[in-house]
Protein backbone atom coordinates (compact mmCIF):
# COMPACT_ATOMS: atom_id res chain seq x y z
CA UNK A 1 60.92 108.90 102.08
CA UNK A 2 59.55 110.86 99.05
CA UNK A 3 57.91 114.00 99.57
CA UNK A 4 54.58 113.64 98.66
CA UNK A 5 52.87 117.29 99.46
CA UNK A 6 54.18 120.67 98.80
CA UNK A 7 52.82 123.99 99.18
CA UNK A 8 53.82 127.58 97.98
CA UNK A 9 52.59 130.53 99.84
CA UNK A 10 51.77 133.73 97.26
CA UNK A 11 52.31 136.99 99.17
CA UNK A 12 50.34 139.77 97.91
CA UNK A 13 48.32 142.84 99.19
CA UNK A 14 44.32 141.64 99.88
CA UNK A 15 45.36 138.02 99.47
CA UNK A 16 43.72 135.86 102.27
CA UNK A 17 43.59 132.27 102.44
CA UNK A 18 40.47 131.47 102.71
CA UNK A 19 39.76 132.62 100.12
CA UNK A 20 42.62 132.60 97.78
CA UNK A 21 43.52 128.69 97.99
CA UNK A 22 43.28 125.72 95.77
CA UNK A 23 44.90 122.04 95.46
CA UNK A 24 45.92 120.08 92.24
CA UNK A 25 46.56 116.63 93.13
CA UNK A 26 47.18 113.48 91.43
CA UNK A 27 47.23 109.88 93.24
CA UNK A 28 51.14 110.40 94.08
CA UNK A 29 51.45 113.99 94.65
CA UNK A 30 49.44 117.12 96.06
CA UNK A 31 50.65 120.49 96.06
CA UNK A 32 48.27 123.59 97.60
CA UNK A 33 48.83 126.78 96.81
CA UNK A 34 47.62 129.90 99.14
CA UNK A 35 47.58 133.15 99.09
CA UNK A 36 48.23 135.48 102.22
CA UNK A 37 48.72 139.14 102.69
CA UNK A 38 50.73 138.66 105.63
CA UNK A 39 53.70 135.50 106.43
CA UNK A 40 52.62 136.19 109.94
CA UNK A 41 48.94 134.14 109.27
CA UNK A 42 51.20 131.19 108.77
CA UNK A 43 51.37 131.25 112.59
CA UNK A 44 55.22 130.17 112.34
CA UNK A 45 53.35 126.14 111.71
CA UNK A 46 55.62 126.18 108.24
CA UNK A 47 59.03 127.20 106.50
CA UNK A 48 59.02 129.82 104.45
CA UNK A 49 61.07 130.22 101.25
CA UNK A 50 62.16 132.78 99.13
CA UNK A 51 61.89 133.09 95.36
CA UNK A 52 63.80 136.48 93.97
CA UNK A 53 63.92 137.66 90.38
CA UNK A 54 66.78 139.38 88.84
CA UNK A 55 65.69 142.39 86.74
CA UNK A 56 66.34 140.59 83.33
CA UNK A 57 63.66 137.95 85.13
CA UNK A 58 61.03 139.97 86.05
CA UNK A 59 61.22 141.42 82.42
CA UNK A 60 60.83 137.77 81.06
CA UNK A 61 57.45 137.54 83.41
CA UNK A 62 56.27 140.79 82.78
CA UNK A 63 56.12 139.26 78.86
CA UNK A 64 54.78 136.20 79.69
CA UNK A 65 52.29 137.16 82.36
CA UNK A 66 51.25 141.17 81.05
């Protein structure tokens, strides 16, 4: 089976999801995207990744993004 909905989680200080949330979706995919200040309002309902930067990384961000 395909997977068909995906989600990323944005931690970051003041972030709460209802309020920071949105959804792009297309007729064969949806992906969400939510902010939280804390993993713990996930409730333990979902897995949580991790995404980690080297420095040379967050140097090609900082660029991109200011």
């Amino acid at each position: 089976m395909l997977l068909k909905k995906f989600a990323y989680i944005v931690k970051a200080p003041g972030y709460s999801a209802e309020k920071h949330s949105t959804e792009l979706s297309s007729d064969q995919f949806s992906t969400r995207i939510v902010g939280a200040a804390h993993l713990d309002q996930t409730n333990h309902k979902i897995p949580v990744g991790v995404v980690m930067y080297t420095p040379d990384q967050e140097a090609g961000l900082l660029k991109l993004f200011g």
